[in-house]
N, C-alpha and C. Protein backbone atom coordinates (compact mmCIF):
# COMPACT_ATOMS: atom_id res chain seq x y z
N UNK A 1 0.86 -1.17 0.00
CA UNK A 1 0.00 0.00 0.00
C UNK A 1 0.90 1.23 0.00
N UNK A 2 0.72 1.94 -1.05
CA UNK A 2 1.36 3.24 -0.76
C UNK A 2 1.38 4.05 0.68
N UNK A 3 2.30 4.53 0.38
CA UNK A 3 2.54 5.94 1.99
C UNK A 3 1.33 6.15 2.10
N UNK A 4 0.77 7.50 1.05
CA UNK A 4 0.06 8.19 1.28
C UNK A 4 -1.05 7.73 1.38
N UNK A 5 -1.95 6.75 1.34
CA UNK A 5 -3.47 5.48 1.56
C UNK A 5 -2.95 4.91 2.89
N UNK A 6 -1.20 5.27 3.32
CA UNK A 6 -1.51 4.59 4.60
C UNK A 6 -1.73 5.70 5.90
N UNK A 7 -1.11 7.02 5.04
CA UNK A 7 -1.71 8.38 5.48
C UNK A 7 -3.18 8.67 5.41
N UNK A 8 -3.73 8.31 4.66
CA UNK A 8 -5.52 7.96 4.76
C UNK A 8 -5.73 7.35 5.40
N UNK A 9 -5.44 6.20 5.47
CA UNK A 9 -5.72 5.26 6.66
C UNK A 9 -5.81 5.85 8.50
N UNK A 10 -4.66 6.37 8.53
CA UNK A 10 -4.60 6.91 9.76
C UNK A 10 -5.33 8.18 10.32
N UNK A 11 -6.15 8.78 9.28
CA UNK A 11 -7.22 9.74 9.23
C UNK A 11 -8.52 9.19 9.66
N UNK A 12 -8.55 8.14 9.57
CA UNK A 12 -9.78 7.03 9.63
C UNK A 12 -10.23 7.56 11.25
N UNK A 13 -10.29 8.69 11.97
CA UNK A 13 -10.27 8.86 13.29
C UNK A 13 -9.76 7.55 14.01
N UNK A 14 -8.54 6.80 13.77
CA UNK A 14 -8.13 5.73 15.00
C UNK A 14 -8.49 4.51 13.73
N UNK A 15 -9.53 4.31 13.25
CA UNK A 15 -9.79 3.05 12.22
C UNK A 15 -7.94 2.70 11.74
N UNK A 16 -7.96 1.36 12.34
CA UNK A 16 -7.30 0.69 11.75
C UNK A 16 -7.49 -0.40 10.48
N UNK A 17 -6.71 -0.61 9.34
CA UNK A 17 -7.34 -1.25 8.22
C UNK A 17 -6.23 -2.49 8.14
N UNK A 18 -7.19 -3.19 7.80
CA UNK A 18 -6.43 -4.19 7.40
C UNK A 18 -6.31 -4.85 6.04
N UNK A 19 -6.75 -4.02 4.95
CA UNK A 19 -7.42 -4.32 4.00
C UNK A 19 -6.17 -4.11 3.02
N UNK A 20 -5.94 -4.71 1.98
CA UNK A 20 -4.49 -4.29 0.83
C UNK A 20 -4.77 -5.39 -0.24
N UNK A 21 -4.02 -4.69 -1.11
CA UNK A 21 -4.70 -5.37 -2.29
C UNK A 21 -4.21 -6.19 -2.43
N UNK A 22 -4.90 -7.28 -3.49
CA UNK A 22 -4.38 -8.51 -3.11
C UNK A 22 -2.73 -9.04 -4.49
N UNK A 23 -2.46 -7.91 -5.30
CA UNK A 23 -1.85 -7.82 -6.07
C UNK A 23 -2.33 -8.33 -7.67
N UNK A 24 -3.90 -8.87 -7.52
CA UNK A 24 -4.34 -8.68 -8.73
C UNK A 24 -4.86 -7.46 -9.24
N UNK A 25 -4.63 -6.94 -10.56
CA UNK A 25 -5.54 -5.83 -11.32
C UNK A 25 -7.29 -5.63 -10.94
N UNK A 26 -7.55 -4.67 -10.41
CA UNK A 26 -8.51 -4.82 -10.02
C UNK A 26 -9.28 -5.43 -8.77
N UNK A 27 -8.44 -6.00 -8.61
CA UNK A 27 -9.07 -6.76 -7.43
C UNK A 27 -8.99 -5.96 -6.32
N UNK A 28 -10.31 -6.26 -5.88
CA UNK A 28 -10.47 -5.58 -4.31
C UNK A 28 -10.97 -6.40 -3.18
N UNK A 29 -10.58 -5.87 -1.79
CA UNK A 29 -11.01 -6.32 -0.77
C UNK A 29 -12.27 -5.11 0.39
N UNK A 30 -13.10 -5.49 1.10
CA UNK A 30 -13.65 -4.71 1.63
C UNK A 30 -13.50 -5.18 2.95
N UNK A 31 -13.88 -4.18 4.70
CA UNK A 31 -14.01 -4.69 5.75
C UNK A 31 -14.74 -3.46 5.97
N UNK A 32 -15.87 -3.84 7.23
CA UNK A 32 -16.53 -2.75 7.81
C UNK A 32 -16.23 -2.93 9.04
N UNK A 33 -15.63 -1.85 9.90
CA UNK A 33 -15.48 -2.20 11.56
C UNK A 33 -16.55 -0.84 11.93
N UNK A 34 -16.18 -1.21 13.42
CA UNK A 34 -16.81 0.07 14.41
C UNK A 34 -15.55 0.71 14.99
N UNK A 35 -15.54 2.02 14.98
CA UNK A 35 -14.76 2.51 15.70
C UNK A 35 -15.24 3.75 16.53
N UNK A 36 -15.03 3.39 18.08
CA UNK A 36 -15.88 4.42 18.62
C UNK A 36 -16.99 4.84 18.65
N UNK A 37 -18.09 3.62 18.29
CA UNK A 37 -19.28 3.12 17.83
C UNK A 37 -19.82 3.91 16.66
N UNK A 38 -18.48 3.62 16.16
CA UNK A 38 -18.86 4.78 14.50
C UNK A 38 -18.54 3.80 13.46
N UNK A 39 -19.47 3.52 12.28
CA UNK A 39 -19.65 2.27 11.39
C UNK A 39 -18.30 3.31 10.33
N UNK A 40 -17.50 1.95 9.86
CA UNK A 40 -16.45 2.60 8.41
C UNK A 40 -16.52 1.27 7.96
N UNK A 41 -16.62 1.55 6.61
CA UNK A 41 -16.76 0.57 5.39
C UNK A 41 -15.02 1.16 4.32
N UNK A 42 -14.24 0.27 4.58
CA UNK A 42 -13.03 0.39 3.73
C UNK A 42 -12.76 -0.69 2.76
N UNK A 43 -12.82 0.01 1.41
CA UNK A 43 -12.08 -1.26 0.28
C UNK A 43 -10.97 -0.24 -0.10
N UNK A 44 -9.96 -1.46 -0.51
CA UNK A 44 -8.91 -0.64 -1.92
C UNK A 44 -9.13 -1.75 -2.75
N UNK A 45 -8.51 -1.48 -4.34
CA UNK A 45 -8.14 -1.40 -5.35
C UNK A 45 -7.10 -1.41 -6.30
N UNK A 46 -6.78 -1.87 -7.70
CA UNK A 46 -5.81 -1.07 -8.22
C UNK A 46 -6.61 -1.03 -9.24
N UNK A 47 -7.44 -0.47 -9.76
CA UNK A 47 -8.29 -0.84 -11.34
C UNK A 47 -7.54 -0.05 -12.24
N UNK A 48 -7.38 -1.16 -13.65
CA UNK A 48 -6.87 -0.72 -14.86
C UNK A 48 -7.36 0.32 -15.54
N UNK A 49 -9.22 0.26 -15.85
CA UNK A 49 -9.61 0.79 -16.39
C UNK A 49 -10.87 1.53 -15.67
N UNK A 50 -11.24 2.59 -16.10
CA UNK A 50 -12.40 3.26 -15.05
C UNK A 50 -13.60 2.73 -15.14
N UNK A 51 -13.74 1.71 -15.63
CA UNK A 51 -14.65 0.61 -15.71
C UNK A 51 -14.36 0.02 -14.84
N UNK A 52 -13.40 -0.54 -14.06
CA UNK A 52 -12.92 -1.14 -12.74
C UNK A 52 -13.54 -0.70 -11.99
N UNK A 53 -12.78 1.06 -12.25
CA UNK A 53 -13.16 1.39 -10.60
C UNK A 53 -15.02 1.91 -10.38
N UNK A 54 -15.29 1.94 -11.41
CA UNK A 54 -16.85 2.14 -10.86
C UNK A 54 -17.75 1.04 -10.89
N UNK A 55 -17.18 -0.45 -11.45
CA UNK A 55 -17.38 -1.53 -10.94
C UNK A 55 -17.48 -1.94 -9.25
N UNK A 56 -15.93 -0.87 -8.88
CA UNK A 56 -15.77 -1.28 -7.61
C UNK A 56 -16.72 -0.20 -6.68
N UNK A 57 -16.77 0.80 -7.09
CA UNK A 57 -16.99 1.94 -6.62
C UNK A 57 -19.49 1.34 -6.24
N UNK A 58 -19.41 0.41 -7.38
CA UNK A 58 -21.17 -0.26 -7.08
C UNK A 58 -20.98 -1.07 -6.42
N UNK A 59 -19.97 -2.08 -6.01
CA UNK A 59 -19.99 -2.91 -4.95
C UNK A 59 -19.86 -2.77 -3.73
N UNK A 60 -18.98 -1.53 -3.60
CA UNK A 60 -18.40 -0.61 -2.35
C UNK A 60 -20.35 -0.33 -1.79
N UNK A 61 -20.89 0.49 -2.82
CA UNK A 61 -22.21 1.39 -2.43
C UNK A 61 -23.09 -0.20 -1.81
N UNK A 62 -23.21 -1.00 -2.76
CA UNK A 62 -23.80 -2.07 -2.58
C UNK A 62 -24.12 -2.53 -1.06
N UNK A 63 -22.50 -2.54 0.05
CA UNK A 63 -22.35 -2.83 1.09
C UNK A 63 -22.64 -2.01 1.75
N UNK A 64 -23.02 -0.91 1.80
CA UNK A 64 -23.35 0.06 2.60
C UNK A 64 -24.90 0.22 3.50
N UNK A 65 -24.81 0.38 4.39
CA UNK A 65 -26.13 0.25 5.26
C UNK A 65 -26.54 1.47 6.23
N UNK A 66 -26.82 2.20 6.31
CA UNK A 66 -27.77 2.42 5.29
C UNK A 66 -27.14 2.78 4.39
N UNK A 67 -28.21 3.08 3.14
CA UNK A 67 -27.51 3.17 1.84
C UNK A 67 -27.47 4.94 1.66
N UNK A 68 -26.27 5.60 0.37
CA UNK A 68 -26.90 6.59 0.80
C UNK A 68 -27.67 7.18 -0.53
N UNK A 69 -27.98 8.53 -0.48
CA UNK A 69 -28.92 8.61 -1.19
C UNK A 69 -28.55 8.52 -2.66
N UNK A 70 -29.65 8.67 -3.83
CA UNK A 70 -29.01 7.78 -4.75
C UNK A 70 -28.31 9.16 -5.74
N UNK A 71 -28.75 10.41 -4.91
CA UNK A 71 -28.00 11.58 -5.55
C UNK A 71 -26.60 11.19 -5.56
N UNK A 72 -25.83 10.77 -4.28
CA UNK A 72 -24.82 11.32 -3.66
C UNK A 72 -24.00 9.40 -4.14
N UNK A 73 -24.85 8.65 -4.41
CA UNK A 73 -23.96 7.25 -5.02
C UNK A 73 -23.40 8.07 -6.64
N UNK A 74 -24.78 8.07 -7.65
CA UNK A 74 -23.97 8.54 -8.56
C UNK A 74 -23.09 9.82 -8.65
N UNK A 75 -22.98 10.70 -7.36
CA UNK A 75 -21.76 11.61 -8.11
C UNK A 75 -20.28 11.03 -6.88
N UNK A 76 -20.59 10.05 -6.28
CA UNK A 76 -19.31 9.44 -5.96
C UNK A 76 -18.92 8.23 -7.22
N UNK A 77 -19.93 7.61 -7.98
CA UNK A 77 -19.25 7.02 -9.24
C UNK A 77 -18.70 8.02 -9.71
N UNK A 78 -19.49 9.41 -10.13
CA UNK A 78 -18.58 9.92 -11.23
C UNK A 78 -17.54 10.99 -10.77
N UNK A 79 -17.16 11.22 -9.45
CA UNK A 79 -16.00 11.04 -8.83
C UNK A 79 -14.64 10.81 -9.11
N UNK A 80 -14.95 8.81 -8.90
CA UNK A 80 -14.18 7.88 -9.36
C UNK A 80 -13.74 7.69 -10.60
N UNK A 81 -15.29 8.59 -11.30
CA UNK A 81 -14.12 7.76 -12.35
C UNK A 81 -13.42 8.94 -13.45
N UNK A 82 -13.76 9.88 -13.13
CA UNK A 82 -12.88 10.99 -13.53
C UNK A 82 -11.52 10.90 -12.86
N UNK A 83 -11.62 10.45 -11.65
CA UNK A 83 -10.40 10.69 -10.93
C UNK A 83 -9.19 9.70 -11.33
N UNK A 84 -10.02 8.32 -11.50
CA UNK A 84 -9.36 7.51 -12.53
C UNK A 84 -9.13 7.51 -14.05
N UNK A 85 -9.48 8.36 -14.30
CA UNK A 85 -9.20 8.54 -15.78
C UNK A 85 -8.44 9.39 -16.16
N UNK A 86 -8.23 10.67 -14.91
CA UNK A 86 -7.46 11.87 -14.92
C UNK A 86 -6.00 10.52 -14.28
N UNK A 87 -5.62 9.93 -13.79
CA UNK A 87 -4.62 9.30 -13.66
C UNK A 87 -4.30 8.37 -14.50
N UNK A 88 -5.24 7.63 -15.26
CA UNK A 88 -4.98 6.83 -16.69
C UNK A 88 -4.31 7.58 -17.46
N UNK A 89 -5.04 8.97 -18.04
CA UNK A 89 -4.37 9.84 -18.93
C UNK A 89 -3.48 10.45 -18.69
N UNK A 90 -3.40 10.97 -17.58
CA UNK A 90 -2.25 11.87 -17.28
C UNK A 90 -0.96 11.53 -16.83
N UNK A 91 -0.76 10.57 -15.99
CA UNK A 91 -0.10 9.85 -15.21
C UNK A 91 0.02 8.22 -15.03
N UNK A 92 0.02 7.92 -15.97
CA UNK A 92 0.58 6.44 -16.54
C UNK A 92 -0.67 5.37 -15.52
N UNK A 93 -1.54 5.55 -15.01
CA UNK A 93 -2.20 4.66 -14.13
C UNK A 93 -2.52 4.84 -12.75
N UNK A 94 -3.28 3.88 -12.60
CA UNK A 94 -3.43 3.96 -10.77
C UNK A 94 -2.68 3.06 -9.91
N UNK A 95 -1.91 3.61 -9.04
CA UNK A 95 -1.29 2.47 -8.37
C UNK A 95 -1.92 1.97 -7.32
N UNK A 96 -3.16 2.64 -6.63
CA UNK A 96 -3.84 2.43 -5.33
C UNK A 96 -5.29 3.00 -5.48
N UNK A 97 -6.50 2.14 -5.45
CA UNK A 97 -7.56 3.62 -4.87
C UNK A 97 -8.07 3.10 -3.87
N UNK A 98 -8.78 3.75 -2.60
CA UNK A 98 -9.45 3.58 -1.53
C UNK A 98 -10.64 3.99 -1.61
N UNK A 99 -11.86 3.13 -1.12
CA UNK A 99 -12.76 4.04 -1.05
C UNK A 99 -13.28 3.82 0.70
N UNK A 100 -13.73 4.63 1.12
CA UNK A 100 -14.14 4.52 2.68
C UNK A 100 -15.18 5.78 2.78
N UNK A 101 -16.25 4.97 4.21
CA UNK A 101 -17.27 5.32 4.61
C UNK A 101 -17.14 5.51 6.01
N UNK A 102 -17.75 6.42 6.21
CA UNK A 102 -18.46 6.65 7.67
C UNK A 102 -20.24 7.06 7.86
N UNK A 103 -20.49 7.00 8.83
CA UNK A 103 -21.82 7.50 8.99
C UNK A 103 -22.03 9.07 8.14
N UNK A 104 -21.10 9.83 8.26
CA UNK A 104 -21.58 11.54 7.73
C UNK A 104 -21.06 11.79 6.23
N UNK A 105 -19.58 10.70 6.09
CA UNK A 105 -19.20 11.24 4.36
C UNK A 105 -18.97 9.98 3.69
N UNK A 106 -18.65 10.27 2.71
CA UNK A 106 -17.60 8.99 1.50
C UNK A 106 -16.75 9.42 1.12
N UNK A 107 -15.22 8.48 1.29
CA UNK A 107 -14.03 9.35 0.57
C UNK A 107 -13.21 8.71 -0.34
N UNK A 108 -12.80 8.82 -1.40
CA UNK A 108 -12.20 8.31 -2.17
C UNK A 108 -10.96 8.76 -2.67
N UNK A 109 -9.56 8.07 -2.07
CA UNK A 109 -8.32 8.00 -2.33
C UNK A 109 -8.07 7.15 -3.88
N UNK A 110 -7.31 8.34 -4.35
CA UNK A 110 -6.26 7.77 -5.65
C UNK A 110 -5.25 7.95 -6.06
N UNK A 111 -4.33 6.76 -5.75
CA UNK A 111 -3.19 7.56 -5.74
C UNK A 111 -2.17 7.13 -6.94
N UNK A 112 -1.25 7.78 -7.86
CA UNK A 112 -0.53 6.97 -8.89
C UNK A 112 0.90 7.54 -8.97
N UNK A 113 1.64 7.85 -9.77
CA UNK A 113 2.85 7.53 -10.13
C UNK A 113 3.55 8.82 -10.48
N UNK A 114 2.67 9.79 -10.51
CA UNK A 114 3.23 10.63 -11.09
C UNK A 114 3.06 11.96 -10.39
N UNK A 115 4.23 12.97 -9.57
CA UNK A 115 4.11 13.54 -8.41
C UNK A 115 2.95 15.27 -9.43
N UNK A 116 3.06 15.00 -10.59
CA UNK A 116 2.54 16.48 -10.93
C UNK A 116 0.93 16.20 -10.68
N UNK A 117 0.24 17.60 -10.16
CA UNK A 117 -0.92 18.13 -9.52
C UNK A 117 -1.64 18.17 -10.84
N UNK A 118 -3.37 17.78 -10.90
CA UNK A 118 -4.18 18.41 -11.74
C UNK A 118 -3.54 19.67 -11.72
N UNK A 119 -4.63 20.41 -13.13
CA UNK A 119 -4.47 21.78 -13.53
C UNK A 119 -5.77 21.86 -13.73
N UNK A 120 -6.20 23.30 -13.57
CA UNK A 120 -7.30 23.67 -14.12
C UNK A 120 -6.85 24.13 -15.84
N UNK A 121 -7.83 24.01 -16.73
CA UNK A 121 -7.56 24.48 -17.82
C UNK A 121 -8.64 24.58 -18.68
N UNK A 122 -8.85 25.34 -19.73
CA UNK A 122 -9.58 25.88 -20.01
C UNK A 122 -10.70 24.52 -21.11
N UNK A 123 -11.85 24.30 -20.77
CA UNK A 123 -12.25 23.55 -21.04
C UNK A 123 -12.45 23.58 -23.08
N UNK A 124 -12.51 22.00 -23.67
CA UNK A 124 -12.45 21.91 -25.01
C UNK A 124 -13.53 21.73 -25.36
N UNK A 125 -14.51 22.98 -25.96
CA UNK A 125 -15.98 22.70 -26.18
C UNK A 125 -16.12 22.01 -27.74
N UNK A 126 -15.13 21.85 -28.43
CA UNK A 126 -14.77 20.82 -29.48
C UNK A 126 -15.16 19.10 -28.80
N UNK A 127 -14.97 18.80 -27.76
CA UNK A 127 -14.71 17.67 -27.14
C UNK A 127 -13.60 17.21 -27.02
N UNK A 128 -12.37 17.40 -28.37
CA UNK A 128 -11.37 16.59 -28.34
C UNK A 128 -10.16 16.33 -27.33
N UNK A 129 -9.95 17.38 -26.70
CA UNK A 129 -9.10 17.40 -25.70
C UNK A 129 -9.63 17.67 -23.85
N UNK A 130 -10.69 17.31 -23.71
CA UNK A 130 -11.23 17.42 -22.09
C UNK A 130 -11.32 18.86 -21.81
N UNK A 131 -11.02 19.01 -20.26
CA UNK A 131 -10.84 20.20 -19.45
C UNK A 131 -11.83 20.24 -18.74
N UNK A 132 -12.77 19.15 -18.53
CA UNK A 132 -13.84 19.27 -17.91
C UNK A 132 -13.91 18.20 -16.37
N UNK A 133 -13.14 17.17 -16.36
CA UNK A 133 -12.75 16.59 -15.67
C UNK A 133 -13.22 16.95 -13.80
N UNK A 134 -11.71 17.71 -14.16
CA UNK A 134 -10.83 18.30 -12.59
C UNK A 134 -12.04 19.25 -12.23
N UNK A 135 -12.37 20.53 -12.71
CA UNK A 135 -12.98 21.13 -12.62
C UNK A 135 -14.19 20.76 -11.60
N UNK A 136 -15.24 19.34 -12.26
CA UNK A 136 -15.88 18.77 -12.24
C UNK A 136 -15.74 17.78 -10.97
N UNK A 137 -14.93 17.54 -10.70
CA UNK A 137 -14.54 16.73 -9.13
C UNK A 137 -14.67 18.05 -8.21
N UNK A 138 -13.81 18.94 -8.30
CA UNK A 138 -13.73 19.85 -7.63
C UNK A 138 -15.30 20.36 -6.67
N UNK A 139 -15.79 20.85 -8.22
CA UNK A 139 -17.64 21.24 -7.75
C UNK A 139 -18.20 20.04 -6.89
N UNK A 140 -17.90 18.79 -7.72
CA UNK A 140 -18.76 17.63 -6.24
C UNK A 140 -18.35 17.47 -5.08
N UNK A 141 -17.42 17.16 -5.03
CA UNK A 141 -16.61 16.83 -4.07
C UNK A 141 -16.90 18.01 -2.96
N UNK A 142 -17.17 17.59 -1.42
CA UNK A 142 -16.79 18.95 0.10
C UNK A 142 -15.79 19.03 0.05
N UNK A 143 -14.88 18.12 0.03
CA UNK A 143 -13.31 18.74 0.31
C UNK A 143 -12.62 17.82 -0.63
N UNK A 144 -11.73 18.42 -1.50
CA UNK A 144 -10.53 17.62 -2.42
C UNK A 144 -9.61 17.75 -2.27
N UNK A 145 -8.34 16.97 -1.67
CA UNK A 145 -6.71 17.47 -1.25
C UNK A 145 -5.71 16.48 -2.48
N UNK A 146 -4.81 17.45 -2.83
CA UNK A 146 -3.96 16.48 -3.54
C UNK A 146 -2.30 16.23 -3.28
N UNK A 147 -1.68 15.74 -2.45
CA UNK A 147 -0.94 15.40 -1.58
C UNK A 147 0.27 14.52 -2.01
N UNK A 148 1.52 14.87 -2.28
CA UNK A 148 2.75 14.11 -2.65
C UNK A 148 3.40 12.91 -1.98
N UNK A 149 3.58 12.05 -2.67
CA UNK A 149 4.24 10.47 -1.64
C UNK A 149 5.69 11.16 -1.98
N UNK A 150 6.63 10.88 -0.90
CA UNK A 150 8.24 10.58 -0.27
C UNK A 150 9.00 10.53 -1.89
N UNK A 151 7.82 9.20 -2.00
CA UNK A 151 8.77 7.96 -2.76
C UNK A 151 8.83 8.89 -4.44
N UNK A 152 7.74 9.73 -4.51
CA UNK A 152 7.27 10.33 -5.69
C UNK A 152 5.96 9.29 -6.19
N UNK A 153 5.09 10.28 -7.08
CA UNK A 153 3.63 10.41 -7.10
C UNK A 153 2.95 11.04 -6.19
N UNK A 154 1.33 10.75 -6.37
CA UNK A 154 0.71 12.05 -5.26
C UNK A 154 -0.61 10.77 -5.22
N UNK A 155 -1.54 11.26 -4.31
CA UNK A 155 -2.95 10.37 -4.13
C UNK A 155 -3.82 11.97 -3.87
N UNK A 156 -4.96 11.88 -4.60
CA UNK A 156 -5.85 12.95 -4.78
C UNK A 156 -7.32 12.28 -3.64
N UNK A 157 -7.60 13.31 -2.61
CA UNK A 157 -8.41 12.40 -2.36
C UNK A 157 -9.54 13.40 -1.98
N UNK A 158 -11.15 13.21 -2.31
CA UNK A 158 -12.16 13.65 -2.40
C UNK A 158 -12.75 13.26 -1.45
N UNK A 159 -13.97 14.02 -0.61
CA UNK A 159 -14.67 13.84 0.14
C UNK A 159 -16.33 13.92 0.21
N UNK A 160 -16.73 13.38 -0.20
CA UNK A 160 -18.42 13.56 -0.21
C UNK A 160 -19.21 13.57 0.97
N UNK A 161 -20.18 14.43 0.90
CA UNK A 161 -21.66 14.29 2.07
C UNK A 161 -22.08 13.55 1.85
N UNK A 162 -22.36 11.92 3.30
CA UNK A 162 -23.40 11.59 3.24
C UNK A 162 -24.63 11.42 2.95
C-alpha cells in the first residue's frame, strides 16, 4: 500500500485497516469495523480501467447500510471515475484507490505515479481534448486534497456528504 493510503488510513479517526490489495488488477477487498461506535466501510483497489473502478466503486455502495442517497452514489461514481481517468491519462495509471465510509461522508483515495498536480484548464468545447474533468470533481466533491508520496507520485483524495 502506498505511503500516502496509509496516510488515509490513519485519518480514519483511530480506524485501523487491514485491507491491501491482493496484487491482482482490479481486485479488491472490503471490511466494515466500528470505531468508537462509529460504522467505516473500507475497500482498496488497483483498477486498470475506469470501468474497474466504478465496478468497484457499485460494490463498495452495494455494502453500505444504510444506503446513501441515490443523488450522492452517482456523483461518488462519477468522482471515481474521472479521478481515474485523470490518472490513466495523465499519469501512466493507478497504483492504489481507496474508497471509505463513515456514517456523515464517503471518501475516495487515488493515488498513482506521477508527483505532478491536476491543472485547471480551459475547457475543449470541441470535445477533443477534455478540461472538464478536474474542474468537475472539484464542484462535487466537500473537500478535495492532492498530496505528494516521499517515494514520488501524489494520491488525490475527495470527500463527499453523506
Amino acid at each position: 500500500m502506498s505511503h500516502m493510503l496509509q496516510e488515509f488510513d490513519e485519518r480514519r479517526v483511530g480506524a485501523e485497516s487491514d485491507v491491501h490489495s491482493d496484487g491482482e488488477p482490479g481486485a479488491d477487498l472490503g471490511r466494515e469495523s466500528r470505531v468508537d461506535g462509529r460504522q467505516f466501510a473500507d475497500w482498496t483497489c488497483c483498477p486498470r480501467l475506469a470501468a474497474e473502478a466504478r465496478e468497484a466503486v457499485s460494490r463498495f455502495l452495494a455494502e453500505l447500510h444504510p444506503a446513501p442517497p441515490a443523488h450522492t452514489s452517482q456523483n461518488l461514481v462519477l468522482l471515481v471515475s474521472e479521478l481515474v481517468t485523470n490518472a490513466l491519462r495523465h499519469a501512466g495509471g493507478v497504483t492504489a484507490m481507496r474508497l471509505s465510509a463513515d456514517r456523515r461522508s464517503l471518501e475516495v483515495a487515488v493515488a498513482d505515479s506521477s508527483p505532478a498536480h491536476p491543472q485547471d484548464r480551459t475547457p475543449d468545447l470541441t470535445g477533443s481534448t477534455g478540461g472538464f474533468g478536474w474542474p468537475m470533481v472539484q464542484r462535487l466533491a466537500r473537500t478535495v486534497a492532492v498530496r505528494n508520496e516521499a517515494g514520488g507520485g501524489k494520491v488525490v483524495c475527495a470527500t463527499l456528504a453523506r
